[in-house]
PDB file of N, CA and C in Angstrom:
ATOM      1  N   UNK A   1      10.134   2.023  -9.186  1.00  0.00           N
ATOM      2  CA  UNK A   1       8.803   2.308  -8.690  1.00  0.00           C
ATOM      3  C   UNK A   1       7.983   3.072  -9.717  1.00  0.00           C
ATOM      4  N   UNK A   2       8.465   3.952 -10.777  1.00  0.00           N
ATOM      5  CA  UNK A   2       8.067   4.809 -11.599  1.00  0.00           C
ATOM      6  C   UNK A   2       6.768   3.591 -12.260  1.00  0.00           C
ATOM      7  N   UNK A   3       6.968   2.690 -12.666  1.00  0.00           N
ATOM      8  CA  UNK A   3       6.176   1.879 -13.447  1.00  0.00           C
ATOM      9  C   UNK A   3       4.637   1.420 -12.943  1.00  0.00           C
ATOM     10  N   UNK A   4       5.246   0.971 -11.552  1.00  0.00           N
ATOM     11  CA  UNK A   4       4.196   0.723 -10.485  1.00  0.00           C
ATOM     12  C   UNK A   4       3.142   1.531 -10.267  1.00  0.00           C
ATOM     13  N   UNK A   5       3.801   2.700  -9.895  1.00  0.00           N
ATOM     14  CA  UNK A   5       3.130   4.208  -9.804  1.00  0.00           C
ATOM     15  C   UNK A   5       2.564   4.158 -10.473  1.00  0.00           C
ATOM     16  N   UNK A   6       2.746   4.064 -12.008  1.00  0.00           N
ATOM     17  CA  UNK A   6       1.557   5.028 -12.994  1.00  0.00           C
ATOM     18  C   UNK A   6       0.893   4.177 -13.506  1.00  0.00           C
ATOM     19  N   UNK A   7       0.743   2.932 -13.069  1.00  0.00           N
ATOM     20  CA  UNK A   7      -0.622   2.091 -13.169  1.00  0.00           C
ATOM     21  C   UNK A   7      -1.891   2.179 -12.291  1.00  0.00           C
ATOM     22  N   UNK A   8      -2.544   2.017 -13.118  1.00  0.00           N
ATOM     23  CA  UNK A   8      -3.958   2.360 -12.091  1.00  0.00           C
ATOM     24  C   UNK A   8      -4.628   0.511 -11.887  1.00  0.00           C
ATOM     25  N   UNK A   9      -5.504   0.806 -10.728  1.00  0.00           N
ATOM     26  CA  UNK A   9      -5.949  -0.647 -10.485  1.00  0.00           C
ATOM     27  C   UNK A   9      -6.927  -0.967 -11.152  1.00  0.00           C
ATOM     28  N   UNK A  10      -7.040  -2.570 -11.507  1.00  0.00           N
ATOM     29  CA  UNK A  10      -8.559  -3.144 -12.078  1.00  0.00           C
ATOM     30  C   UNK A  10      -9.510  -3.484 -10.805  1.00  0.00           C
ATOM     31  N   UNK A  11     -10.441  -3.699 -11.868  1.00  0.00           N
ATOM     32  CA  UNK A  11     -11.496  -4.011 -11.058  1.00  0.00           C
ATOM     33  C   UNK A  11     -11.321  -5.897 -10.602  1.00  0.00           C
ATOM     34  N   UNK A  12     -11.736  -5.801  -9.191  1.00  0.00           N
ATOM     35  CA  UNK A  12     -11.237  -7.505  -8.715  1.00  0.00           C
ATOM     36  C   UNK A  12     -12.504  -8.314  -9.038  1.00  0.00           C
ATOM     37  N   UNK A  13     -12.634  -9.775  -8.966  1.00  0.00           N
ATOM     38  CA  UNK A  13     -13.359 -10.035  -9.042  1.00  0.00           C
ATOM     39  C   UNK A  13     -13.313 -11.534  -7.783  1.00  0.00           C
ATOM     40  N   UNK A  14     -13.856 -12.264  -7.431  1.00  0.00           N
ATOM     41  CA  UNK A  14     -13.774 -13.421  -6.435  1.00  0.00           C
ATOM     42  C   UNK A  14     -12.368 -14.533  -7.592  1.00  0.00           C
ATOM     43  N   UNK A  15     -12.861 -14.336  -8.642  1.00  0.00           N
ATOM     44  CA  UNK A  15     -12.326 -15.306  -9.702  1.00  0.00           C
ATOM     45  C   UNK A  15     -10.778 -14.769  -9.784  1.00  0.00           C
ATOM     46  N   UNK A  16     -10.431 -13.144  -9.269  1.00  0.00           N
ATOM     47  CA  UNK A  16      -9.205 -12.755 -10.167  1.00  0.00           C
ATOM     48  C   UNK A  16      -8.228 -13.027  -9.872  1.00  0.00           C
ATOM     49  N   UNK A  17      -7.075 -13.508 -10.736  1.00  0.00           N
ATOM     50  CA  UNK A  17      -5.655 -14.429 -10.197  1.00  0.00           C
ATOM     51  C   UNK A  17      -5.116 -13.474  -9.321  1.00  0.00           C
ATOM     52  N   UNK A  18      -4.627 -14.308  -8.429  1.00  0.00           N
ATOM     53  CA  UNK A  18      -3.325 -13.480  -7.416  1.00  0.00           C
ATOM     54  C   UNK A  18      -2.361 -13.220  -8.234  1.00  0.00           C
ATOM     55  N   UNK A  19      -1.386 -12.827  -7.515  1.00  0.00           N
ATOM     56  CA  UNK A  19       0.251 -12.460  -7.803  1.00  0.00           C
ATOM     57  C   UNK A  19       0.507 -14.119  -7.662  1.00  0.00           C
ATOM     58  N   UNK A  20       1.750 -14.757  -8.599  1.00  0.00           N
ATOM     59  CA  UNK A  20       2.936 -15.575  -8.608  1.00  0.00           C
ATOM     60  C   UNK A  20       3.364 -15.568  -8.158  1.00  0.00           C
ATOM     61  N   UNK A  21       4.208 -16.546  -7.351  1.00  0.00           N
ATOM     62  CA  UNK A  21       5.299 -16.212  -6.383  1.00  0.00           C
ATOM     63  C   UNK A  21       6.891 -15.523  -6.783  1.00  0.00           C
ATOM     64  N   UNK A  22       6.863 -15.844  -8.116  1.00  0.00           N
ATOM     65  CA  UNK A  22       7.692 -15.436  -9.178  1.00  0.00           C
ATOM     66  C   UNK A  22       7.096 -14.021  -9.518  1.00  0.00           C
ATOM     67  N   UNK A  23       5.883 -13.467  -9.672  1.00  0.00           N
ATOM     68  CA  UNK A  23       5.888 -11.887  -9.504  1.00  0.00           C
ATOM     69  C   UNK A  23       6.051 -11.178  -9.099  1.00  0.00           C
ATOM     70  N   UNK A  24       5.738 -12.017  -7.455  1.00  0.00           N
ATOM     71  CA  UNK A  24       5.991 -11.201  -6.396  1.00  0.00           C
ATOM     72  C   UNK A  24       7.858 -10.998  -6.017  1.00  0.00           C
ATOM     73  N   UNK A  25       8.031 -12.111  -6.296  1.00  0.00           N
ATOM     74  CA  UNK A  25       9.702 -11.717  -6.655  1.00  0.00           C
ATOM     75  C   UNK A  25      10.154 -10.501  -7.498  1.00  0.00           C
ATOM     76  N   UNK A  26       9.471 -10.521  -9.032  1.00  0.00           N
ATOM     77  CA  UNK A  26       9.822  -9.223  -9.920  1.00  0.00           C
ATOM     78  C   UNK A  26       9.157  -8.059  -9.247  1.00  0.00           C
ATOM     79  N   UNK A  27       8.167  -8.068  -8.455  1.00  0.00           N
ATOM     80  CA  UNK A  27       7.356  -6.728  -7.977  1.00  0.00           C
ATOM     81  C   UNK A  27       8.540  -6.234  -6.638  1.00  0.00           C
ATOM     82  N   UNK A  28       8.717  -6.732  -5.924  1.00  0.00           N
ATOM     83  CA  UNK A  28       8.974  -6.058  -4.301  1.00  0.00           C
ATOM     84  C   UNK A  28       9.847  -5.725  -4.714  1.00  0.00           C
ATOM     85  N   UNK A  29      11.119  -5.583  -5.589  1.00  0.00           N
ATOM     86  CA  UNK A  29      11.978  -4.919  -5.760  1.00  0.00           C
ATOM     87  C   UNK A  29      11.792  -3.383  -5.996  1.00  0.00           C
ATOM     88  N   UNK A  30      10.212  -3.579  -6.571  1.00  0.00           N
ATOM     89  CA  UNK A  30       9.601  -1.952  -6.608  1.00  0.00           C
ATOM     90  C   UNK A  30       9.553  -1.292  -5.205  1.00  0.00           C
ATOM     91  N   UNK A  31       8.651  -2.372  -4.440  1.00  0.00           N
ATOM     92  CA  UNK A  31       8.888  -1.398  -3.243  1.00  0.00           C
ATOM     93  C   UNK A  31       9.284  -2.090  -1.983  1.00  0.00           C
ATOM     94  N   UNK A  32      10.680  -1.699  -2.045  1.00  0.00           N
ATOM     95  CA  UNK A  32      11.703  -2.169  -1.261  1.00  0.00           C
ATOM     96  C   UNK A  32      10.843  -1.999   0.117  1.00  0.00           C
ATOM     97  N   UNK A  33      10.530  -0.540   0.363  1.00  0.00           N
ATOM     98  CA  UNK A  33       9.918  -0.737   2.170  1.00  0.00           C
ATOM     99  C   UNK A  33       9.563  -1.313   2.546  1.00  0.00           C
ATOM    100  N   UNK A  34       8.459  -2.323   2.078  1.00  0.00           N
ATOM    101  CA  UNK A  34       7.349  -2.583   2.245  1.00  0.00           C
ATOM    102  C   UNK A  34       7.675  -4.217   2.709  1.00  0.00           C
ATOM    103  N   UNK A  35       7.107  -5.107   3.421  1.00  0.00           N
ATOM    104  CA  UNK A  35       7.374  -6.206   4.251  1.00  0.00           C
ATOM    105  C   UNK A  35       6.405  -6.950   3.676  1.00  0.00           C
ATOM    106  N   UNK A  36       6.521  -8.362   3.168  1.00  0.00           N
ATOM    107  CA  UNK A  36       5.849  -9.552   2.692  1.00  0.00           C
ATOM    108  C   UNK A  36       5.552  -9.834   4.476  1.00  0.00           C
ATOM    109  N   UNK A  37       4.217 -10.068   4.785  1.00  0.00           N
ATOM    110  CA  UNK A  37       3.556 -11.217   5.991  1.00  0.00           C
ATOM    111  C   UNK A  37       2.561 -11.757   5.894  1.00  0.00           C
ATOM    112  N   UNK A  38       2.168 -12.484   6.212  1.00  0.00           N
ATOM    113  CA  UNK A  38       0.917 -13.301   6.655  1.00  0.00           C
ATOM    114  C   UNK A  38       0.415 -13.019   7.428  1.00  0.00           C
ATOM    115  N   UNK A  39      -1.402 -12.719   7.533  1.00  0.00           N
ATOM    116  CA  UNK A  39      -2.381 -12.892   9.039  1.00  0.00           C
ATOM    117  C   UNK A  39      -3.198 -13.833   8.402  1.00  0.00           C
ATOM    118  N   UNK A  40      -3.428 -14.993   9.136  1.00  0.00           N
ATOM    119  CA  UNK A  40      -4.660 -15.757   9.466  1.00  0.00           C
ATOM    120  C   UNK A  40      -3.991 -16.470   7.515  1.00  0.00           C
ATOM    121  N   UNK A  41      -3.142 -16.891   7.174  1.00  0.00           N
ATOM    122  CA  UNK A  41      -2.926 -17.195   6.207  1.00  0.00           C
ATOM    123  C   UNK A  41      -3.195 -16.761   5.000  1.00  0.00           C
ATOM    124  N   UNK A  42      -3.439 -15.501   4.922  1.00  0.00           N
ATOM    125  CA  UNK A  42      -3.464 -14.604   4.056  1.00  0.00           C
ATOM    126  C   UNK A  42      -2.524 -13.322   3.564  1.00  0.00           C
ATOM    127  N   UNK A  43      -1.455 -13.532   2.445  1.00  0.00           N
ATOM    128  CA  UNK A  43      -0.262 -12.638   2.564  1.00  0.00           C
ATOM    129  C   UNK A  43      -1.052 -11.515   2.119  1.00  0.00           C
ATOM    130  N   UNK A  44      -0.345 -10.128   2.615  1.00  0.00           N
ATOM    131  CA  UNK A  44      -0.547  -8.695   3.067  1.00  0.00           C
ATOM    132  C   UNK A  44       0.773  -7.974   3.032  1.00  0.00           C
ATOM    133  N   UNK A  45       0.633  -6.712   1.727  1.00  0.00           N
ATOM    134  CA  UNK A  45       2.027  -6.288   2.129  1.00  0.00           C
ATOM    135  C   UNK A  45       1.740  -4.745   3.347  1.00  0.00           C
ATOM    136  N   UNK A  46       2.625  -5.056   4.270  1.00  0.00           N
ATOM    137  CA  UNK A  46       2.805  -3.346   5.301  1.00  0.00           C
ATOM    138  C   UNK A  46       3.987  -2.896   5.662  1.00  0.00           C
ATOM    139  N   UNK A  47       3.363  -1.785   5.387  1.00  0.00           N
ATOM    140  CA  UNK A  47       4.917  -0.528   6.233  1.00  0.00           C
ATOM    141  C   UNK A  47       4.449   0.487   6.903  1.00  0.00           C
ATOM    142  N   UNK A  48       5.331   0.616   7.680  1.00  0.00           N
ATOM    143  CA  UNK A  48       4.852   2.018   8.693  1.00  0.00           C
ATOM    144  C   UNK A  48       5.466   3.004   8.050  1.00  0.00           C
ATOM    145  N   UNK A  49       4.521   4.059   7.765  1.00  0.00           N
ATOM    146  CA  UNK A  49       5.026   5.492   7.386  1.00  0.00           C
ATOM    147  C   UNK A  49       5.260   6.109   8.737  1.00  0.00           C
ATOM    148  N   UNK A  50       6.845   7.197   8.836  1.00  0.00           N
ATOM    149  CA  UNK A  50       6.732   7.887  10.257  1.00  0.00           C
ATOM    150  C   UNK A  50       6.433   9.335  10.256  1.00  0.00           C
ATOM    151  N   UNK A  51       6.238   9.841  10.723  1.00  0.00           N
ATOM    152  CA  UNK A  51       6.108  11.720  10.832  1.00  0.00           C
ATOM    153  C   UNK A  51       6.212  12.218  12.242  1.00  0.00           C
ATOM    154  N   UNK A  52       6.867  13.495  11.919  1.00  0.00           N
ATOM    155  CA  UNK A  52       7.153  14.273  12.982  1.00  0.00           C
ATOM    156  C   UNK A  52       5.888  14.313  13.920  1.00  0.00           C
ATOM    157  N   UNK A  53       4.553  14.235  13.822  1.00  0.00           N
ATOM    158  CA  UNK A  53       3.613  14.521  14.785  1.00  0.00           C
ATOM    159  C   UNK A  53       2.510  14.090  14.205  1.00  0.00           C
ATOM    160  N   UNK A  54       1.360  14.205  15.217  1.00  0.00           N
ATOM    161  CA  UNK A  54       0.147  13.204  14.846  1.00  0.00           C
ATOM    162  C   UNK A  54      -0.633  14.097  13.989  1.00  0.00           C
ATOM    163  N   UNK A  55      -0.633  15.263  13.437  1.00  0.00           N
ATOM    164  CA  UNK A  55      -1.286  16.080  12.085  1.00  0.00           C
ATOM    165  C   UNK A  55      -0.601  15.230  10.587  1.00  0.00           C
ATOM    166  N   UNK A  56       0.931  15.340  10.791  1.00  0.00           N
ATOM    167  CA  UNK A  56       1.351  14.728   9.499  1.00  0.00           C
ATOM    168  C   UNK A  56       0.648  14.027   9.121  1.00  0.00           C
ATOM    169  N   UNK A  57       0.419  12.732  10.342  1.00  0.00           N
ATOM    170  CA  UNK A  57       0.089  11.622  10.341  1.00  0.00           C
ATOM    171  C   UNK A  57      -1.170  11.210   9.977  1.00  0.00           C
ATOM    172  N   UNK A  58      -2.256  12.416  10.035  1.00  0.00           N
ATOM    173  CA  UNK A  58      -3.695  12.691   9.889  1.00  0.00           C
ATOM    174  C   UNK A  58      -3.557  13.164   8.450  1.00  0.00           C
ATOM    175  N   UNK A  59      -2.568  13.916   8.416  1.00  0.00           N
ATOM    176  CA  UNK A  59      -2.972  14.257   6.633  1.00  0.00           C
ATOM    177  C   UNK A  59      -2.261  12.803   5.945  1.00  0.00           C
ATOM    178  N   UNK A  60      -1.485  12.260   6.152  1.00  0.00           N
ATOM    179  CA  UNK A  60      -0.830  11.525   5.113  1.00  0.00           C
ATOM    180  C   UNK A  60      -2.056  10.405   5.171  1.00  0.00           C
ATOM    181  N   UNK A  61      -2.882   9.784   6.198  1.00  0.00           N
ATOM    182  CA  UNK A  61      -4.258   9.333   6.093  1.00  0.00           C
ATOM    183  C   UNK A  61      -4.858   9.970   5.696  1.00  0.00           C
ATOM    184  N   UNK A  62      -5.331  11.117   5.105  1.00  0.00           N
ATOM    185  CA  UNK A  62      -6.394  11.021   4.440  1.00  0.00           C
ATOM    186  C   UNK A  62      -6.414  11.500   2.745  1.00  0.00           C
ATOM    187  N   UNK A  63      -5.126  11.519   2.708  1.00  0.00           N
ATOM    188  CA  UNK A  63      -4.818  11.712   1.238  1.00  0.00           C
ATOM    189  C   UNK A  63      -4.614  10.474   0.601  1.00  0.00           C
ATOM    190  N   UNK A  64      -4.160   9.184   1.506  1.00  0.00           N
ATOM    191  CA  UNK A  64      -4.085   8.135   0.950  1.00  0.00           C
ATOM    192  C   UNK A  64      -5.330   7.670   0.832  1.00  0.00           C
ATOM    193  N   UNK A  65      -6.448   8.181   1.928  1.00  0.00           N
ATOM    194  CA  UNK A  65      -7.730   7.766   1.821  1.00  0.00           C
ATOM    195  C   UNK A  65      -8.660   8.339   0.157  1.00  0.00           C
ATOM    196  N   UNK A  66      -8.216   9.396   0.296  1.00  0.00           N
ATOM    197  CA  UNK A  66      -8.677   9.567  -1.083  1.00  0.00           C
ATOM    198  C   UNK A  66      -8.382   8.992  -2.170  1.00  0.00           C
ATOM    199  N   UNK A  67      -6.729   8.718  -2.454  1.00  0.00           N
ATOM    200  CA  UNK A  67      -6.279   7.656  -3.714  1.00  0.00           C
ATOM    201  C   UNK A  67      -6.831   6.707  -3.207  1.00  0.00           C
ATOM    202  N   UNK A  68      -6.810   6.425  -2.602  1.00  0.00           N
ATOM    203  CA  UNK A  68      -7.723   4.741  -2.183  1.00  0.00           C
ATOM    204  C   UNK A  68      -9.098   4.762  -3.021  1.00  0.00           C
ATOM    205  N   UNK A  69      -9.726   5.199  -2.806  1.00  0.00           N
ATOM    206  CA  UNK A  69     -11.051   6.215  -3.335  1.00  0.00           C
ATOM    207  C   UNK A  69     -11.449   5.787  -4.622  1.00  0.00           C
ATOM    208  N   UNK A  70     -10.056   7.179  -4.948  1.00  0.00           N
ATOM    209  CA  UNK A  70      -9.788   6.547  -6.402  1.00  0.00           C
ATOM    210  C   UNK A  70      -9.790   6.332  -7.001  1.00  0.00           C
ATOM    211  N   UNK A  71      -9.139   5.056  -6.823  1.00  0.00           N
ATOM    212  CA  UNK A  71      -8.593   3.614  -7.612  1.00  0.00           C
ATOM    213  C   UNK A  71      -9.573   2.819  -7.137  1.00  0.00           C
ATOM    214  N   UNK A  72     -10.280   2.411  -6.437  1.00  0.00           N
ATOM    215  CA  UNK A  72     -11.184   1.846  -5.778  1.00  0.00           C
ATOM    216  C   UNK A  72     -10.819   0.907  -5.210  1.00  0.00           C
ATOM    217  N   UNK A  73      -9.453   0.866  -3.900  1.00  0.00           N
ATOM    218  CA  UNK A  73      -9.021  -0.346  -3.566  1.00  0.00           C
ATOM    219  C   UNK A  73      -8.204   0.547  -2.762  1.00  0.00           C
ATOM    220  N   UNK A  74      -8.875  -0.367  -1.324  1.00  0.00           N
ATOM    221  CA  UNK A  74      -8.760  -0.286   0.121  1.00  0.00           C
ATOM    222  C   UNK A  74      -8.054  -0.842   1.051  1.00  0.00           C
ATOM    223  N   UNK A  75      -6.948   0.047   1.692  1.00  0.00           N
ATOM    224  CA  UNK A  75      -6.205  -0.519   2.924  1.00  0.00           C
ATOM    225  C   UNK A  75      -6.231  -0.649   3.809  1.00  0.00           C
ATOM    226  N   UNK A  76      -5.958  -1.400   4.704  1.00  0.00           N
ATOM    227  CA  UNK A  76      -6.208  -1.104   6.626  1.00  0.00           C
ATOM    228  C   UNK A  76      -5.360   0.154   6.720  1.00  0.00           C
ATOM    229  N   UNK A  77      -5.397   0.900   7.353  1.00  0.00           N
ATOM    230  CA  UNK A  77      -4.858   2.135   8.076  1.00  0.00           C
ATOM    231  C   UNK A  77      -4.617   1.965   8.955  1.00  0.00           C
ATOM    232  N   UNK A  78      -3.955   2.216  10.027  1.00  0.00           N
ATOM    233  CA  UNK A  78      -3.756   2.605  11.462  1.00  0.00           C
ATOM    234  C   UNK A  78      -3.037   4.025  11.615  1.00  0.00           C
ATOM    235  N   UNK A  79      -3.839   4.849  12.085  1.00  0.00           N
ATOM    236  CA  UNK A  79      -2.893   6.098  12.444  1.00  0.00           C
ATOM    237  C   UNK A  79      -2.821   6.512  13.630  1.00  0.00           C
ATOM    238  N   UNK A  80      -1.518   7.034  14.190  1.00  0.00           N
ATOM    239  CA  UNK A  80      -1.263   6.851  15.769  1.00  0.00           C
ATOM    240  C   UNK A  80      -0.394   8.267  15.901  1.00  0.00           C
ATOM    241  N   UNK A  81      -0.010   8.523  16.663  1.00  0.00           N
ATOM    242  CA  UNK A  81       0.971  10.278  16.778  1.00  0.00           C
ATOM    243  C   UNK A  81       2.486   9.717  16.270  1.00  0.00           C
ATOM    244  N   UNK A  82       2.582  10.190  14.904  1.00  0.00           N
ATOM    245  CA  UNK A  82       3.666  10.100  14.497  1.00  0.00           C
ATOM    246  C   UNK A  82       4.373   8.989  13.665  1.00  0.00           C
ATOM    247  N   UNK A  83       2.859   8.020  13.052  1.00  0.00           N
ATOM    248  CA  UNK A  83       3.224   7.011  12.709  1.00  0.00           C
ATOM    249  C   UNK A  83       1.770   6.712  12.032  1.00  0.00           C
ATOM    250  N   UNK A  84       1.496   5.952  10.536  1.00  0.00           N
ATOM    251  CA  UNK A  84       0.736   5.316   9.843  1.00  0.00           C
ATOM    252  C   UNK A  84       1.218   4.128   9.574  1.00  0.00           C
ATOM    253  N   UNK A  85       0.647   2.762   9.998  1.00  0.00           N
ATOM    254  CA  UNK A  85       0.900   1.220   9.509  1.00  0.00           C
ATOM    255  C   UNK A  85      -0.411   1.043   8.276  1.00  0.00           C
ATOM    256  N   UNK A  86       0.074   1.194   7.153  1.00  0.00           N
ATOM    257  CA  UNK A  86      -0.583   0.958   6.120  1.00  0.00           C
ATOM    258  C   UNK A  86      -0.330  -1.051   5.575  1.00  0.00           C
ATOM    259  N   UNK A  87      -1.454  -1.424   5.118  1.00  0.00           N
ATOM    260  CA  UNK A  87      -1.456  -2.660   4.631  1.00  0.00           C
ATOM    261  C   UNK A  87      -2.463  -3.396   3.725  1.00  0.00           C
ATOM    262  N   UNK A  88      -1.309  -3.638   2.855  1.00  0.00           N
ATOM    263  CA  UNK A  88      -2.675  -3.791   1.326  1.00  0.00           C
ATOM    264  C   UNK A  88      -2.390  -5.313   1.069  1.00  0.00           C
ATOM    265  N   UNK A  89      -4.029  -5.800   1.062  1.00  0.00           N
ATOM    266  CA  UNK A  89      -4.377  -7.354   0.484  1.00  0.00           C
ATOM    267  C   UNK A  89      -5.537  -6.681  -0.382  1.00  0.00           C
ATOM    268  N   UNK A  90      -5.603  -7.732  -1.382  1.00  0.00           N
ATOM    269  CA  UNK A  90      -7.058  -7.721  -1.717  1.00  0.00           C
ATOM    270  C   UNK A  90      -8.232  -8.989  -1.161  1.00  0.00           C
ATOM    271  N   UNK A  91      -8.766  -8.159  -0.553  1.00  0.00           N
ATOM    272  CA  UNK A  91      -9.917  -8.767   0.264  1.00  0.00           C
ATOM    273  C   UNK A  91     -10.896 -10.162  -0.279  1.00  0.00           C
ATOM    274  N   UNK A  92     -11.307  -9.612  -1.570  1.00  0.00           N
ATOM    275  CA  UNK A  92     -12.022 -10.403  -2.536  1.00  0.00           C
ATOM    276  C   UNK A  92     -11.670 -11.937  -2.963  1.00  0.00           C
ATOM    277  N   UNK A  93      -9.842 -11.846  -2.727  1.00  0.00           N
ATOM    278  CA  UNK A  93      -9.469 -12.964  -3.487  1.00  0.00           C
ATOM    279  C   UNK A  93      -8.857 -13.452  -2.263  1.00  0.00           C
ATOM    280  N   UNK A  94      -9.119 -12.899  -0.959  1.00  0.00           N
ATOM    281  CA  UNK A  94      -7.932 -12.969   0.175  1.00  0.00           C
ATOM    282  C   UNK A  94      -6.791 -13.710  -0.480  1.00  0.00           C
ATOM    283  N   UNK A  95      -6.001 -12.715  -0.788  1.00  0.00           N
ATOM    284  CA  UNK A  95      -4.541 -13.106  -1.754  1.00  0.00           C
ATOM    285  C   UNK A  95      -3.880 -11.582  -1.967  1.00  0.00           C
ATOM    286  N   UNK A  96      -2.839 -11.405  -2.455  1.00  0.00           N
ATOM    287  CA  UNK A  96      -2.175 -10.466  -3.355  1.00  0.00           C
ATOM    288  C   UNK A  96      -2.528 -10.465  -4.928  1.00  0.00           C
ATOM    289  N   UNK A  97      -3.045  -9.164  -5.369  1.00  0.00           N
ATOM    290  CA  UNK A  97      -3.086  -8.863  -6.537  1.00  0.00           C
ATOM    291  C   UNK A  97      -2.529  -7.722  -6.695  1.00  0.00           C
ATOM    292  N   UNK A  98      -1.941  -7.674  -8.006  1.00  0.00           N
ATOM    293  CA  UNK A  98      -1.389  -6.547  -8.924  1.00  0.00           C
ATOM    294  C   UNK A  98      -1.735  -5.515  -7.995  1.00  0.00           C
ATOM    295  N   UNK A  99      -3.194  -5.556  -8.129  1.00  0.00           N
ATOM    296  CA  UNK A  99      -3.428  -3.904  -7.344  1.00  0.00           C
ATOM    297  C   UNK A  99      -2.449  -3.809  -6.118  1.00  0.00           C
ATOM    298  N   UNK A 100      -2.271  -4.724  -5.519  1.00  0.00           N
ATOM    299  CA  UNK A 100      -1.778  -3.963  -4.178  1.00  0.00           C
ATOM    300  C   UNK A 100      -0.084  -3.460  -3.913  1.00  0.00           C
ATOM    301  N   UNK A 101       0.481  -3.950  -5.141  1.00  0.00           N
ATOM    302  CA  UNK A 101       1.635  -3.500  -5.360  1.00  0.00           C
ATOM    303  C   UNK A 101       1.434  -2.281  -6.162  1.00  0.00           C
ATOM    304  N   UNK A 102       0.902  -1.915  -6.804  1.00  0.00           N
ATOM    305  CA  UNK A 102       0.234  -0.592  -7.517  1.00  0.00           C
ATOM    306  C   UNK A 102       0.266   0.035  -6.418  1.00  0.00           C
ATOM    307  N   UNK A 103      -1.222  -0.045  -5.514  1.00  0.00           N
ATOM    308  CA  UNK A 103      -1.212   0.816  -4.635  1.00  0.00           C
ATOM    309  C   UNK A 103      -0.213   0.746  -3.459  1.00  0.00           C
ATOM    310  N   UNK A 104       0.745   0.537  -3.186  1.00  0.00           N
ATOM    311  CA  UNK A 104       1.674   0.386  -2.306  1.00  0.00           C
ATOM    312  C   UNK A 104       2.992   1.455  -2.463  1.00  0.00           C
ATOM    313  N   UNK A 105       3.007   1.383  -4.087  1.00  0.00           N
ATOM    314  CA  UNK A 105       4.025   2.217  -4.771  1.00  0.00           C
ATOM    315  C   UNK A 105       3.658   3.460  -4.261  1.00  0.00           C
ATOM    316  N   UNK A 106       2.128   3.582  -4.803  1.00  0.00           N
ATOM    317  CA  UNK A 106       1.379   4.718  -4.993  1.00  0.00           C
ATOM    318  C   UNK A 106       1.230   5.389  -3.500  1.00  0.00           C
ATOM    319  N   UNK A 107       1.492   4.223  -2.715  1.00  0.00           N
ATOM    320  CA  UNK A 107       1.648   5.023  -1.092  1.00  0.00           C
ATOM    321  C   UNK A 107       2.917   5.692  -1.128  1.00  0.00           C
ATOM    322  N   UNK A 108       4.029   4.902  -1.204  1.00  0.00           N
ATOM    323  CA  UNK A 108       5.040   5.517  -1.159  1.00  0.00           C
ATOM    324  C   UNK A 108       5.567   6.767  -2.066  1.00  0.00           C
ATOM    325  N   UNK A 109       5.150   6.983  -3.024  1.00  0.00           N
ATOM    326  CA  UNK A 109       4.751   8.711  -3.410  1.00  0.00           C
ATOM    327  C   UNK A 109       3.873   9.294  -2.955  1.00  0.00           C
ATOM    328  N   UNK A 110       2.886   8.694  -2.319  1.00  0.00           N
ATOM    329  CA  UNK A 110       2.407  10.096  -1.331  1.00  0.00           C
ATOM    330  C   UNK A 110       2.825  10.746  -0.526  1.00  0.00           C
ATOM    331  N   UNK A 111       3.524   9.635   0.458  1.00  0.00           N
ATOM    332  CA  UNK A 111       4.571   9.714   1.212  1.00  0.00           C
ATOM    333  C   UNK A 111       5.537  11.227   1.017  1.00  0.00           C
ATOM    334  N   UNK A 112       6.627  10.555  -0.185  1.00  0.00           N
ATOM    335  CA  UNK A 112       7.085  11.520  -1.114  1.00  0.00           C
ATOM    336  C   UNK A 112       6.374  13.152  -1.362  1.00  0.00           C
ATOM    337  N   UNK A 113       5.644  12.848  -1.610  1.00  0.00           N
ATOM    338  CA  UNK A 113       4.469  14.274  -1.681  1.00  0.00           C
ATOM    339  C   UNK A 113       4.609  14.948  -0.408  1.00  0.00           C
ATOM    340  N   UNK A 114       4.494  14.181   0.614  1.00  0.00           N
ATOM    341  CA  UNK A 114       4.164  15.111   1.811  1.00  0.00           C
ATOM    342  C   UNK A 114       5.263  15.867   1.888  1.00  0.00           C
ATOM    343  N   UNK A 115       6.466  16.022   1.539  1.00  0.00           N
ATOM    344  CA  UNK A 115       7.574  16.071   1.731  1.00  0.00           C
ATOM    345  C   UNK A 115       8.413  16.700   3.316  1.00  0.00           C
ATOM    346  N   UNK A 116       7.959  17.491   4.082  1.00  0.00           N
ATOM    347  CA  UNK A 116       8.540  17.355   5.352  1.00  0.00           C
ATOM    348  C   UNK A 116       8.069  16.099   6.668  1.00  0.00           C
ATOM    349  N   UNK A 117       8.968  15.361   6.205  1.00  0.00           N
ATOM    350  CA  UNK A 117       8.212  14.443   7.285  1.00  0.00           C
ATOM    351  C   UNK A 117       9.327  13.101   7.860  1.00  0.00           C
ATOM    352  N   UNK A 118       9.315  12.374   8.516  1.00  0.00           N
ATOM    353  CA  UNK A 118      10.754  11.678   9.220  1.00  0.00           C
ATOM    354  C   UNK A 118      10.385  10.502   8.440  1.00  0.00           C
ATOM    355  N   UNK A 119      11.428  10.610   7.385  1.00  0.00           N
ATOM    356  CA  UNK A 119      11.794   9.495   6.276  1.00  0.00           C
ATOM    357  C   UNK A 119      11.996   8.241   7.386  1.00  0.00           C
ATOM    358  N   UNK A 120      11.063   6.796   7.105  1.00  0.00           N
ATOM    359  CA  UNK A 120      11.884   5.736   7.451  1.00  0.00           C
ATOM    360  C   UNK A 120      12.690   4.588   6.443  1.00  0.00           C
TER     361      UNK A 120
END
């Protein structure tokens, strides 16, 4: 994940290539948590972050909201008592790009950062 992490995202464009299916093979090994799916035929990677209570859960949203910020590249959120379902596409290309394995990593050290909180 170290690699993932310390890349920062580009700027997208309508034109910019997705991920390979063969990248996405070399990438998810970075971040194991995280679940390959489809909505509406568009792949999206998500994971639920868990925490002891719905404050964790409020800060670990809005610190990711800020790296989001950023980097300039935006996730759905859901935050609920004791639980964040984070999920990164890039919108522009409705596809997977680089960025969202970047920022995915980059969730999962925030994660990390928070450090008291119910590892899933």
């Amino acid at each position: 994940m170290a690699g993932l992490n310390n890349e920062k995202c580009e700027a997208c464009r309508r034109d910019s290539p997705h991920v390979t299916d063969e990248e996405v093979t070399q990438l998810q090994p970075e971040i194991p948590d995280w679940e390959l799916t489809h909505e509406n035929g568009i792949p999206k990677l998500d994971r639920v972050f868990k925490f002891k209570d719905f404050q964790q859960a409020l800060d670990f949203t809005s610190e990711l909201g800020a790296l989001a910020e950023d980097q300039g590249h935006h996730p759905r959120l859901i935050t609920e008592w004791g639980r964040v379902q984070v999920t990164w596409w890039t919108h522009k290309i409705r596809n997977l790009h680089r960025n969202d394995f970047v920022m995915a990593a980059k969730s999962d050290q925030e994660f990390l950062n928070l450090g008291d909180n119910d590892r899933d």
